[in-house]
Protein backbone atom coordinates (compact mmCIF):
# COMPACT_ATOMS: atom_id res chain seq x y z
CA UNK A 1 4.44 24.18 5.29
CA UNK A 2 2.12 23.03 2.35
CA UNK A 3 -0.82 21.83 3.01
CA UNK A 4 -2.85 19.16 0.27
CA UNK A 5 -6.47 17.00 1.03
CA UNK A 6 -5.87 13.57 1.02
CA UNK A 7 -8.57 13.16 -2.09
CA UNK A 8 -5.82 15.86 -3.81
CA UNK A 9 -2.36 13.33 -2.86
CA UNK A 10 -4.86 10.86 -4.71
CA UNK A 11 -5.30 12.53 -7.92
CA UNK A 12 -1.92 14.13 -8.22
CA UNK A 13 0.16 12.18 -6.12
CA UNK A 14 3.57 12.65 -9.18
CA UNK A 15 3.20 16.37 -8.46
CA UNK A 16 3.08 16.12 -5.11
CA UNK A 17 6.04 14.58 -4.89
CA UNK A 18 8.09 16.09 -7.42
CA UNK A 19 7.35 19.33 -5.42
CA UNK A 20 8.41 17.61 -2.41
CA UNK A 21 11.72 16.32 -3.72
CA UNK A 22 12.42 19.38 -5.37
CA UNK A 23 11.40 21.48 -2.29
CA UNK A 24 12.86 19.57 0.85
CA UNK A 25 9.46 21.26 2.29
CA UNK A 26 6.87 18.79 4.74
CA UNK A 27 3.40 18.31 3.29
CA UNK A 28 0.83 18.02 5.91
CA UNK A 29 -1.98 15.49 4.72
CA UNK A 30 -5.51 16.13 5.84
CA UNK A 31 -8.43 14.04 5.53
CA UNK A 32 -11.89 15.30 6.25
CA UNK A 33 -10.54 19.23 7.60
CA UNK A 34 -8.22 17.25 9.93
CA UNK A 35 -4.52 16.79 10.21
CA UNK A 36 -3.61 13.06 9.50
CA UNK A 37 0.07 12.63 7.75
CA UNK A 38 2.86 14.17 7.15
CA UNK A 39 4.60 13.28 3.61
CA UNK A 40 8.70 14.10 3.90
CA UNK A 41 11.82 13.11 1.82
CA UNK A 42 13.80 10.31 2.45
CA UNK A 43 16.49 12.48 3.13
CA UNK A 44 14.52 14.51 5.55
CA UNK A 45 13.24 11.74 7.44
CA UNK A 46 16.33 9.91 7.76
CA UNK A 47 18.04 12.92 9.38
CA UNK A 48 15.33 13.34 11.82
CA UNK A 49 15.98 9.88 12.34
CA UNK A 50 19.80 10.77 13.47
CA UNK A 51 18.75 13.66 15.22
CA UNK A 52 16.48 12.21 17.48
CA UNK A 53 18.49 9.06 18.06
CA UNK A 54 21.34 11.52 19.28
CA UNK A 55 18.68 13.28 21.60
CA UNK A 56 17.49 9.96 22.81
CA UNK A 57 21.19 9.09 23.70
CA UNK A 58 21.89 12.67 25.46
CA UNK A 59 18.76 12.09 27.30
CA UNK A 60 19.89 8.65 28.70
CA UNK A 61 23.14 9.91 29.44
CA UNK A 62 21.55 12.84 31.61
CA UNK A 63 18.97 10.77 33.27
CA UNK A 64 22.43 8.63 34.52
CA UNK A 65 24.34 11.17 35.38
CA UNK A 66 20.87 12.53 37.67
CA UNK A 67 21.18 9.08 39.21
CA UNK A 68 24.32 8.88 39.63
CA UNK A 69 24.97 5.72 37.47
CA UNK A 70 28.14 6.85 36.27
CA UNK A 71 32.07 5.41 35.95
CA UNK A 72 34.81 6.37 35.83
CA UNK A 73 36.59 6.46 32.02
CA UNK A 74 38.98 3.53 33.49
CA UNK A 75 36.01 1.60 34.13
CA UNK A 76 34.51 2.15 30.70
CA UNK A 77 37.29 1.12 29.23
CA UNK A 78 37.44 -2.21 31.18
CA UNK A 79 34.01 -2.77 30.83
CA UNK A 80 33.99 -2.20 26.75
CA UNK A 81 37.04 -4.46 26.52
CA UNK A 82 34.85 -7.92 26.96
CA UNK A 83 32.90 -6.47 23.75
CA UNK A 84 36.05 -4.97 21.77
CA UNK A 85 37.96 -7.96 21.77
């Protein structure tokens, strides 16, 4: 992963970011020795997005399942029909 000052993101912020759309590669921002951004694609971000709203879901749907808040798929259905209709 590239690393860049923030004072350097300043002066050359174009470059930066060509590199970075060119690249698809994570630039880690620091300020004063110390981590303090990370500078991604759209693309790249947007996917993590997805990804961890698909986690979050699986998560949920484990945590239920641990406490037993589960139905049957006849259930589901009746229950999603108020919403589908």
């Amino acid at each position: 992963m590239k690393t860049e000052l923030v004072t350097t993101l300043k002066l050359q912020a174009t470059k930066i970011l060509d590199e970075l759309h060119r690249e698809k590669e994570p630039v880690l921002i620091t300020e004063h020795g110390k981590p303090s951004a990370y500078l991604v694609d759209v693309d790249s971000f947007e996917s993590l997005l997805r990804r961890l709203k698909l986690l979050e879901g699986l998560a949920r749907g484990e945590k239920a399942i641990l406490e037993d808040r589960v139905v049957t798929h006849e259930e589901a259905q009746k229950k999603m029909s108020r919403w589908l209709k």
